[in-house]
PDB file of N, CA and C in Angstrom:
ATOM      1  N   UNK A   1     -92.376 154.602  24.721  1.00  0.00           N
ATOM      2  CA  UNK A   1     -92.651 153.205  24.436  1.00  0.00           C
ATOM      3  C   UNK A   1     -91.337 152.506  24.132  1.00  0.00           C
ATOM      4  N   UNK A   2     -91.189 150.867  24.706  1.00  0.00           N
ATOM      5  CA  UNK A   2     -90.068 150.716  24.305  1.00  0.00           C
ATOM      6  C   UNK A   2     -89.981 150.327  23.024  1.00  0.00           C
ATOM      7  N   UNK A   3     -88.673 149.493  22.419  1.00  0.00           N
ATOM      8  CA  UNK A   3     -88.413 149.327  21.383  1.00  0.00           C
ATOM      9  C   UNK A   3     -88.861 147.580  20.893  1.00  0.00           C
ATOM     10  N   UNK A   4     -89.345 147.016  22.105  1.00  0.00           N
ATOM     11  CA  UNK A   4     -90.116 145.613  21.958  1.00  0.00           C
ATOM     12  C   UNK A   4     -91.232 145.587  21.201  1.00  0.00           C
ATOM     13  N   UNK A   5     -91.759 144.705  20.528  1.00  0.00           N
ATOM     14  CA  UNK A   5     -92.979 144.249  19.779  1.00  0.00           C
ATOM     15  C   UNK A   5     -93.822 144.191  20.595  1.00  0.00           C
ATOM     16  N   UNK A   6     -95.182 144.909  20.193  1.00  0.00           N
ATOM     17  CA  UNK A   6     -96.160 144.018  21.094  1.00  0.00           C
ATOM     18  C   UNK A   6     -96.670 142.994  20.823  1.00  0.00           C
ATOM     19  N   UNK A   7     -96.757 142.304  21.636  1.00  0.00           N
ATOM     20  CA  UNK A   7     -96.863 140.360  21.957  1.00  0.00           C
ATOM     21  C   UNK A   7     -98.292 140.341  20.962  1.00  0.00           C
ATOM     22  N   UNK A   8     -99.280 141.094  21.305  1.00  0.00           N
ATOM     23  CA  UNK A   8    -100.518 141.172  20.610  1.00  0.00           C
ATOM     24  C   UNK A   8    -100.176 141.052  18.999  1.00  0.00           C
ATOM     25  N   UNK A   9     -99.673 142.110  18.584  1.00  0.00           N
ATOM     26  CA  UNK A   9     -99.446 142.583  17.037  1.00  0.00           C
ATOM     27  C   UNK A   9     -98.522 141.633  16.483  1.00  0.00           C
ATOM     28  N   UNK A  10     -97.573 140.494  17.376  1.00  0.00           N
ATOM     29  CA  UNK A  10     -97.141 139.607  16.898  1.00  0.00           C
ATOM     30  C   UNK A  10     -98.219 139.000  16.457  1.00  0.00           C
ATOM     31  N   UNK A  11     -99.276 137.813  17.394  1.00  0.00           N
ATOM     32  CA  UNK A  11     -99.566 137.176  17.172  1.00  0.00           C
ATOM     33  C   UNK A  11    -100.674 137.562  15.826  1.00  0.00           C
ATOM     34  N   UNK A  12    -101.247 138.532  15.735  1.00  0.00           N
ATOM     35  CA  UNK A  12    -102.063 138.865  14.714  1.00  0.00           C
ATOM     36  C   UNK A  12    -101.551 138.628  13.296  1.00  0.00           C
ATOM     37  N   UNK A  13    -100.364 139.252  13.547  1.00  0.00           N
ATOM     38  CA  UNK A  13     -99.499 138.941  12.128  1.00  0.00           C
ATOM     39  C   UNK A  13     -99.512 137.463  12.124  1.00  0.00           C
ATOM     40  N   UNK A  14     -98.940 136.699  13.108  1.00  0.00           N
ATOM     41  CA  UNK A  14     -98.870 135.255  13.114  1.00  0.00           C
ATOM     42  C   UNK A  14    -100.316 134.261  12.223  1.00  0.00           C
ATOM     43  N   UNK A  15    -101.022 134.793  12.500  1.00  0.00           N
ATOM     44  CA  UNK A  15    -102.434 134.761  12.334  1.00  0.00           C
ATOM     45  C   UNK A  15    -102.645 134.960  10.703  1.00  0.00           C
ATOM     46  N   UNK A  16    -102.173 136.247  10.772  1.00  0.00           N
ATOM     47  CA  UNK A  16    -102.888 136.534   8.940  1.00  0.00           C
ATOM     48  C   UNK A  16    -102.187 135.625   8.619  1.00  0.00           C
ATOM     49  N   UNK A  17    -100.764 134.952   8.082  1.00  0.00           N
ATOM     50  CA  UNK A  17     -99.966 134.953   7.709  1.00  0.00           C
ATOM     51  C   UNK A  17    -100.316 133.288   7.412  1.00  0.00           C
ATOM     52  N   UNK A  18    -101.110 132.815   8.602  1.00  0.00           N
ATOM     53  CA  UNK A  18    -102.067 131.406   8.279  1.00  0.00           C
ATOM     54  C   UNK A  18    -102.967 131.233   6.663  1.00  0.00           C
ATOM     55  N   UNK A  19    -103.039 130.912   5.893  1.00  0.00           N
ATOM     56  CA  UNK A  19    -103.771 130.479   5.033  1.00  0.00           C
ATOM     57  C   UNK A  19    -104.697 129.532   5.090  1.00  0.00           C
ATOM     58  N   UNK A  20    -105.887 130.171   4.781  1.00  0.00           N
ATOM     59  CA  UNK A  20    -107.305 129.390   5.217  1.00  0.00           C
ATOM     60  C   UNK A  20    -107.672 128.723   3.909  1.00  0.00           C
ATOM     61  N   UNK A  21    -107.788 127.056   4.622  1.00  0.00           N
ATOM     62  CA  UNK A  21    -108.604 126.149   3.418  1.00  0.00           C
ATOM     63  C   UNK A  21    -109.725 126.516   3.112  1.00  0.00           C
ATOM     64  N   UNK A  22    -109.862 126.334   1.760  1.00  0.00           N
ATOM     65  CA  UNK A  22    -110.827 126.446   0.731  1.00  0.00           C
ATOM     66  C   UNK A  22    -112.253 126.468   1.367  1.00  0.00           C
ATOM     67  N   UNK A  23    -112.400 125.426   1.912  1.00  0.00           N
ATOM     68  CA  UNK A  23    -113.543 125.211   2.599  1.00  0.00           C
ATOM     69  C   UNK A  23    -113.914 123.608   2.021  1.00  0.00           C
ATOM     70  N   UNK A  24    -115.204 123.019   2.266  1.00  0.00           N
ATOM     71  CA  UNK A  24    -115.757 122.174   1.670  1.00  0.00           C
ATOM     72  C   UNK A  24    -116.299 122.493  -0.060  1.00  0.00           C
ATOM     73  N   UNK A  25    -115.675 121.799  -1.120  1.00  0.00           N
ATOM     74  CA  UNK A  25    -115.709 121.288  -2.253  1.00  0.00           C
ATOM     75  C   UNK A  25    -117.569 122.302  -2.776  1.00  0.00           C
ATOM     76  N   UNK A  26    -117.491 122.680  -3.792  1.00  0.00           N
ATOM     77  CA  UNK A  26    -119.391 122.826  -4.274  1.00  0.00           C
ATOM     78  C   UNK A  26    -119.562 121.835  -4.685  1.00  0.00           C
ATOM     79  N   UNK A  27    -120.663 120.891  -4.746  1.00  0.00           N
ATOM     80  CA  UNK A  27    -121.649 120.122  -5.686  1.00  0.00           C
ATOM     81  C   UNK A  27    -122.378 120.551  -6.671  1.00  0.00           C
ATOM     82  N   UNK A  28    -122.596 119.729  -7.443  1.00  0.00           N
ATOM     83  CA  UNK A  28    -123.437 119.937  -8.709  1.00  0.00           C
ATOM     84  C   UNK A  28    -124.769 120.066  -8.433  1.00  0.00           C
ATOM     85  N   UNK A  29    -125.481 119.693  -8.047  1.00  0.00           N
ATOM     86  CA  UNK A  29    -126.828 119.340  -7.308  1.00  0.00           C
ATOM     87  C   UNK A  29    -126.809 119.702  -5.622  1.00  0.00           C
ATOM     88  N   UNK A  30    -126.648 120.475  -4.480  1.00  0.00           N
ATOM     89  CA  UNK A  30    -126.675 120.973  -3.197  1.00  0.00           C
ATOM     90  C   UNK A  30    -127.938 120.429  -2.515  1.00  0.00           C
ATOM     91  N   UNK A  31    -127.914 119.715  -1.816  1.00  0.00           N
ATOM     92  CA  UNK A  31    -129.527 119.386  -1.065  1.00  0.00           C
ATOM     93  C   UNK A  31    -130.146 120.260  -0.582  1.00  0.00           C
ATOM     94  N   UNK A  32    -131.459 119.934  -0.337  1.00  0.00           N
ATOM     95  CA  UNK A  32    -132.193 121.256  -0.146  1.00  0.00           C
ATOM     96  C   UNK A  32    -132.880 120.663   1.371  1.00  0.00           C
ATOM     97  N   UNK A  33    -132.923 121.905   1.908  1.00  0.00           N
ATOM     98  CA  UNK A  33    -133.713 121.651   3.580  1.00  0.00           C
ATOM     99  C   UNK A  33    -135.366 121.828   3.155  1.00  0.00           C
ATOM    100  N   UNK A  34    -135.895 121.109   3.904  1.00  0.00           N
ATOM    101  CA  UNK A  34    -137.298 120.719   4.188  1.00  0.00           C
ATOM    102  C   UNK A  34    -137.802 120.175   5.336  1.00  0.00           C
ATOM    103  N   UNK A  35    -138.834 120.822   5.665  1.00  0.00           N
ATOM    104  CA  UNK A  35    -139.498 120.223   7.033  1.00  0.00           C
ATOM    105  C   UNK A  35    -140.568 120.106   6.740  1.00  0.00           C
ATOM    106  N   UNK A  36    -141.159 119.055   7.232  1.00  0.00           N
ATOM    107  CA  UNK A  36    -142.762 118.765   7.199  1.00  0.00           C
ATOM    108  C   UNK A  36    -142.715 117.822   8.787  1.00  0.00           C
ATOM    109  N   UNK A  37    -143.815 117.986   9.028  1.00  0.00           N
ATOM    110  CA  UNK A  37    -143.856 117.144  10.389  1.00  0.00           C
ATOM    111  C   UNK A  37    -144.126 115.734  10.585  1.00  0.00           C
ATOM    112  N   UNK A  38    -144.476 114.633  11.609  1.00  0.00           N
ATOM    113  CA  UNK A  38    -144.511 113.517  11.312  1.00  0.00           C
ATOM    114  C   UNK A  38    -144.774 112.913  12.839  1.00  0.00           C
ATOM    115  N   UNK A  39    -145.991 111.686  12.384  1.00  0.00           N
ATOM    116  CA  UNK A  39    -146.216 111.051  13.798  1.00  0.00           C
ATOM    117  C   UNK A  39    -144.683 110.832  14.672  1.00  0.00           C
ATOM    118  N   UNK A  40    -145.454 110.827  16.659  1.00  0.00           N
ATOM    119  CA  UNK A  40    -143.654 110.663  16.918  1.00  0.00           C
ATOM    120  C   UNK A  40    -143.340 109.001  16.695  1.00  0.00           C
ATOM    121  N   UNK A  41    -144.454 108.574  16.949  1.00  0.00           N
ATOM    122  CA  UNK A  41    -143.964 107.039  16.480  1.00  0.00           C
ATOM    123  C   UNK A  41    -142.965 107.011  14.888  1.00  0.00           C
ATOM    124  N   UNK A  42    -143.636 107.542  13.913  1.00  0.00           N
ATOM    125  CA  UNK A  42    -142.575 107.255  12.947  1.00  0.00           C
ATOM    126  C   UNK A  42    -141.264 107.553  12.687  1.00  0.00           C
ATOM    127  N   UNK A  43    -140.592 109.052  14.077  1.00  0.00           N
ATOM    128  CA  UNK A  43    -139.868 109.484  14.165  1.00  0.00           C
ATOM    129  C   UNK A  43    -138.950 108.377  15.030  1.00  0.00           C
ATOM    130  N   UNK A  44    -139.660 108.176  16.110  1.00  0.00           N
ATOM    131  CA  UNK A  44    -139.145 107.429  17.033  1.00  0.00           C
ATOM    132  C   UNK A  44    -138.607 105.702  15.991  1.00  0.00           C
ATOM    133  N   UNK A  45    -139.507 105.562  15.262  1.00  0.00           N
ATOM    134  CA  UNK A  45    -139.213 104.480  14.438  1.00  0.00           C
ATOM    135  C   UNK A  45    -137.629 104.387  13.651  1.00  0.00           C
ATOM    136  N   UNK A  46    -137.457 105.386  12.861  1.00  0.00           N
ATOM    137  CA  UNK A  46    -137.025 105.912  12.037  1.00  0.00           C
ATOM    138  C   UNK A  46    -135.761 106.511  12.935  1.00  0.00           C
ATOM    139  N   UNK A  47    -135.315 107.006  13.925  1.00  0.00           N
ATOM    140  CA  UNK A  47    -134.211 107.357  14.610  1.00  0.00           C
ATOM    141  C   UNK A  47    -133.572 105.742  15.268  1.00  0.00           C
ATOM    142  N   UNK A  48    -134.572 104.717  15.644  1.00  0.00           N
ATOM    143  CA  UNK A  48    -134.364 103.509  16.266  1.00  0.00           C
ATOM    144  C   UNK A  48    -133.894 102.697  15.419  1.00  0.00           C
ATOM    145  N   UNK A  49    -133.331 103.033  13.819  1.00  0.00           N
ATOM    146  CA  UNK A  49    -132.577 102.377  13.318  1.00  0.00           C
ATOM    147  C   UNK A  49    -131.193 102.808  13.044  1.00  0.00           C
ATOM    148  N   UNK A  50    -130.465 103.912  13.988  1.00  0.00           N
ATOM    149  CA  UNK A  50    -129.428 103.986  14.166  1.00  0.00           C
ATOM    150  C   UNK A  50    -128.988 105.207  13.765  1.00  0.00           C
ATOM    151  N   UNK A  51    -127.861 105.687  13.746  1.00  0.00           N
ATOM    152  CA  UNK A  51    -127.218 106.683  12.877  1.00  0.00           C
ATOM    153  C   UNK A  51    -127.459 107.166  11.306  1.00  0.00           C
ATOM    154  N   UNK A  52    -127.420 108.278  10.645  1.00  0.00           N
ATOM    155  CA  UNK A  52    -127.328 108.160   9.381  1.00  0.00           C
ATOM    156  C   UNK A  52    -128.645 107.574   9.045  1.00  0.00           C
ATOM    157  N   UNK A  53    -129.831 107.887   9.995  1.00  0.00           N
ATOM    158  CA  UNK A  53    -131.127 107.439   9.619  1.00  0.00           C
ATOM    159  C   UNK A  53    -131.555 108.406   8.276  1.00  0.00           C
ATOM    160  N   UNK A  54    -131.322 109.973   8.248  1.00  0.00           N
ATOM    161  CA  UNK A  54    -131.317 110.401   7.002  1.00  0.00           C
ATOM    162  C   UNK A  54    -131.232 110.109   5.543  1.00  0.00           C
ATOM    163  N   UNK A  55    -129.984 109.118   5.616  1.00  0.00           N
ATOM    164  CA  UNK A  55    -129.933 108.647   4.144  1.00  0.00           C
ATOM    165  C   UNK A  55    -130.521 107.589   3.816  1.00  0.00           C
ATOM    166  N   UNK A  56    -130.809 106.907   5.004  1.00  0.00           N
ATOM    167  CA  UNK A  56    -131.933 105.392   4.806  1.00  0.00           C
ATOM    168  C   UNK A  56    -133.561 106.213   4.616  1.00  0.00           C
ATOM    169  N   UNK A  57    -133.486 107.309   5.192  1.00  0.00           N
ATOM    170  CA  UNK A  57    -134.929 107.358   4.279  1.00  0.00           C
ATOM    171  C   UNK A  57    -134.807 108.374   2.813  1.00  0.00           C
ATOM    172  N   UNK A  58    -133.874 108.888   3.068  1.00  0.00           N
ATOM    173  CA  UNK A  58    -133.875 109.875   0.898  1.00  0.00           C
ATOM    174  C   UNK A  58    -133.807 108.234   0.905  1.00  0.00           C
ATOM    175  N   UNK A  59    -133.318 107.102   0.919  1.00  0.00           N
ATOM    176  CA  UNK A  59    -133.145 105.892  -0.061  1.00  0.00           C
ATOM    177  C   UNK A  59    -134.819 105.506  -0.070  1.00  0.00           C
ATOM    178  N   UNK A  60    -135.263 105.675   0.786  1.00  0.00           N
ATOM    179  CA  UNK A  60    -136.715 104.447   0.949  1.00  0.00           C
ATOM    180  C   UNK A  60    -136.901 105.374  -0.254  1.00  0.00           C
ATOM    181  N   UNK A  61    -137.080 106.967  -0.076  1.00  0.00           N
ATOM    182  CA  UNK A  61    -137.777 107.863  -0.804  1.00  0.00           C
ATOM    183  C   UNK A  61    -137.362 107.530  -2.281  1.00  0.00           C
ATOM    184  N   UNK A  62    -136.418 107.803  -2.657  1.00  0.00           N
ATOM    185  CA  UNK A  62    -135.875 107.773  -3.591  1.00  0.00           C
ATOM    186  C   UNK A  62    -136.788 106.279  -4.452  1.00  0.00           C
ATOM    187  N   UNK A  63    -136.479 104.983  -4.053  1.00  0.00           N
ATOM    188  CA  UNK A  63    -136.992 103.671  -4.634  1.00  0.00           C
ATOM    189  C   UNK A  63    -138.058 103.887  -4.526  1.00  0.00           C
ATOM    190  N   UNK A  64    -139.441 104.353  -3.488  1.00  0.00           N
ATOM    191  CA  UNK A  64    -140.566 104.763  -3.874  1.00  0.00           C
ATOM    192  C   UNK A  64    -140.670 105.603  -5.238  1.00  0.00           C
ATOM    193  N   UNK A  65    -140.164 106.272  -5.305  1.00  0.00           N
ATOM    194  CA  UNK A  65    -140.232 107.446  -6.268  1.00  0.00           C
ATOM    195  C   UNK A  65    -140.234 106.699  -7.887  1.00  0.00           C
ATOM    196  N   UNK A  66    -139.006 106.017  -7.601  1.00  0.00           N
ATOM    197  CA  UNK A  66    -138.522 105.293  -8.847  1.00  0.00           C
ATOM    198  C   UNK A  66    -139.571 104.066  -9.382  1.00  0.00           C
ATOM    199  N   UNK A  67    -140.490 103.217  -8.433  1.00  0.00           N
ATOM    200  CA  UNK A  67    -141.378 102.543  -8.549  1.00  0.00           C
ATOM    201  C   UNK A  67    -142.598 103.059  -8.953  1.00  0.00           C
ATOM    202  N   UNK A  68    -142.795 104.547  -8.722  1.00  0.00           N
ATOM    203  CA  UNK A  68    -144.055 104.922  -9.018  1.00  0.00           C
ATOM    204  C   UNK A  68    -144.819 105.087  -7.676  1.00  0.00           C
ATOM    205  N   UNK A  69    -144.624 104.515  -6.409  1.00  0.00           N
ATOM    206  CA  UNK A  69    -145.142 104.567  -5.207  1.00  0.00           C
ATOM    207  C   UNK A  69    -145.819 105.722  -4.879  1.00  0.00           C
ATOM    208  N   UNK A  70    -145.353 106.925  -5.371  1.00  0.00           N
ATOM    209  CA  UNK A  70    -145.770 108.123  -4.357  1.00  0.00           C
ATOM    210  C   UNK A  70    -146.558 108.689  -5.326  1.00  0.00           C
ATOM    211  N   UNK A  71    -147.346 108.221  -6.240  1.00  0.00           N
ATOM    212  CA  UNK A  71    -148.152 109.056  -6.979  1.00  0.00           C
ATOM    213  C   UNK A  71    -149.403 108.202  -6.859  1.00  0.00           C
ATOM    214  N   UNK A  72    -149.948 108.959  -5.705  1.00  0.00           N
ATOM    215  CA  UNK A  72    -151.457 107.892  -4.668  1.00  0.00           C
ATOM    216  C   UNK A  72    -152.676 108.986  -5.336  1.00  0.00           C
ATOM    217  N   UNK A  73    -153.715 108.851  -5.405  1.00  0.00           N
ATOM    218  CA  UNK A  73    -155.083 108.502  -6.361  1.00  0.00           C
ATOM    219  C   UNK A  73    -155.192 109.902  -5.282  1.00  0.00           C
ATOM    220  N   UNK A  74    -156.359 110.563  -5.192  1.00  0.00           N
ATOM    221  CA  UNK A  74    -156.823 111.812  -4.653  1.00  0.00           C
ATOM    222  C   UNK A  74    -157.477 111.728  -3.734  1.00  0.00           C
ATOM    223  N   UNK A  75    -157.969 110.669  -3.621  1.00  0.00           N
ATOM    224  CA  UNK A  75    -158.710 109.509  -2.235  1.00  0.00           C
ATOM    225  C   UNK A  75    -157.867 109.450  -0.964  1.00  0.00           C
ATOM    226  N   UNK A  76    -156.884 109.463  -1.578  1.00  0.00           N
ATOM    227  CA  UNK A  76    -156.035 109.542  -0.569  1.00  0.00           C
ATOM    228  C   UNK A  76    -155.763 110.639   0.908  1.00  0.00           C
ATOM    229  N   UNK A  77    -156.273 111.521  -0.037  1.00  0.00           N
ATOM    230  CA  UNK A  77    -155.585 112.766   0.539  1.00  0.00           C
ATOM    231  C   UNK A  77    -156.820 113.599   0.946  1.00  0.00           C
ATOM    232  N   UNK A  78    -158.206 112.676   1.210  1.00  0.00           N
ATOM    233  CA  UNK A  78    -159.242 113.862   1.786  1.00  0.00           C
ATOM    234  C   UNK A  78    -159.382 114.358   3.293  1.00  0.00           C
ATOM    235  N   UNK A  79    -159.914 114.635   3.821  1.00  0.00           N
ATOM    236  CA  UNK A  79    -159.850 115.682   5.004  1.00  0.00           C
ATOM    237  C   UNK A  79    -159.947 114.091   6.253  1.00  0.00           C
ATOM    238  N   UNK A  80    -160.556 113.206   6.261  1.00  0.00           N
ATOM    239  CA  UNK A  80    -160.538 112.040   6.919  1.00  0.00           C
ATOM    240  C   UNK A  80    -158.840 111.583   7.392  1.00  0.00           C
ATOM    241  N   UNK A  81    -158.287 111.494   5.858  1.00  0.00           N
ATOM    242  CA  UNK A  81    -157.097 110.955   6.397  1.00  0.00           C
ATOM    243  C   UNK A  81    -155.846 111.766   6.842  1.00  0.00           C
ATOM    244  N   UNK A  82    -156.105 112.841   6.386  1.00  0.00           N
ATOM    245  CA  UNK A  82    -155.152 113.996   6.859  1.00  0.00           C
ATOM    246  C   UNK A  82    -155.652 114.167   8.050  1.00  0.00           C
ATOM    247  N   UNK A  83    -155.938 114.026   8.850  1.00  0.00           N
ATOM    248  CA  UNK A  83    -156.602 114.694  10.028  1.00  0.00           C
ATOM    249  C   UNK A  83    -156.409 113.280  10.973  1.00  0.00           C
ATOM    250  N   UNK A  84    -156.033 111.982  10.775  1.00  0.00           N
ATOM    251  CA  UNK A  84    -155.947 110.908  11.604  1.00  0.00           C
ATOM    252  C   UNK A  84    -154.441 111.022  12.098  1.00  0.00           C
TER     253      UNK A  84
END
């Protein structure tokens, strides 16, 4: 073998020798994934207001929440309307 480097074992070294960022920052609070499904009209609704449609609805959600909105009577929720 000669007395040259191999080109490979350079670049590897080249490589370690890189220092890898941290990554993205932790949060205090991490969001959590959830799926539930949804007419396509409301999807289609709801994407037709642009980019970053995600955070316009945690917001709707959120001000519902804060108003009291989402805490609907038991009437609500019988086999009639779940099923429309």
């Amino acid at each position: 073998m000669s007395n040259r480097q191999d080109p490979a074992n350079e670049a590897w070294q080249g490589e370690a020798a890189w220092k890898r960022s941290p990554g993205r920052p932790k949060v205090d609070a991490p969001k959590v994934h959830v799926g539930f499904r949804l007419a396509p009209d409301v999807v289609d609704g709801i994407k037709a207001t642009g980019k970053n449609y995600n955070a316009r609805v945690e917001a709707v959600l959120r001000e519902a929440l804060a108003a009291g909105k989402l805490d609907a009577p038991a009437t609500l929720f019988d086999a009639k309307s779940v099923r429309q």
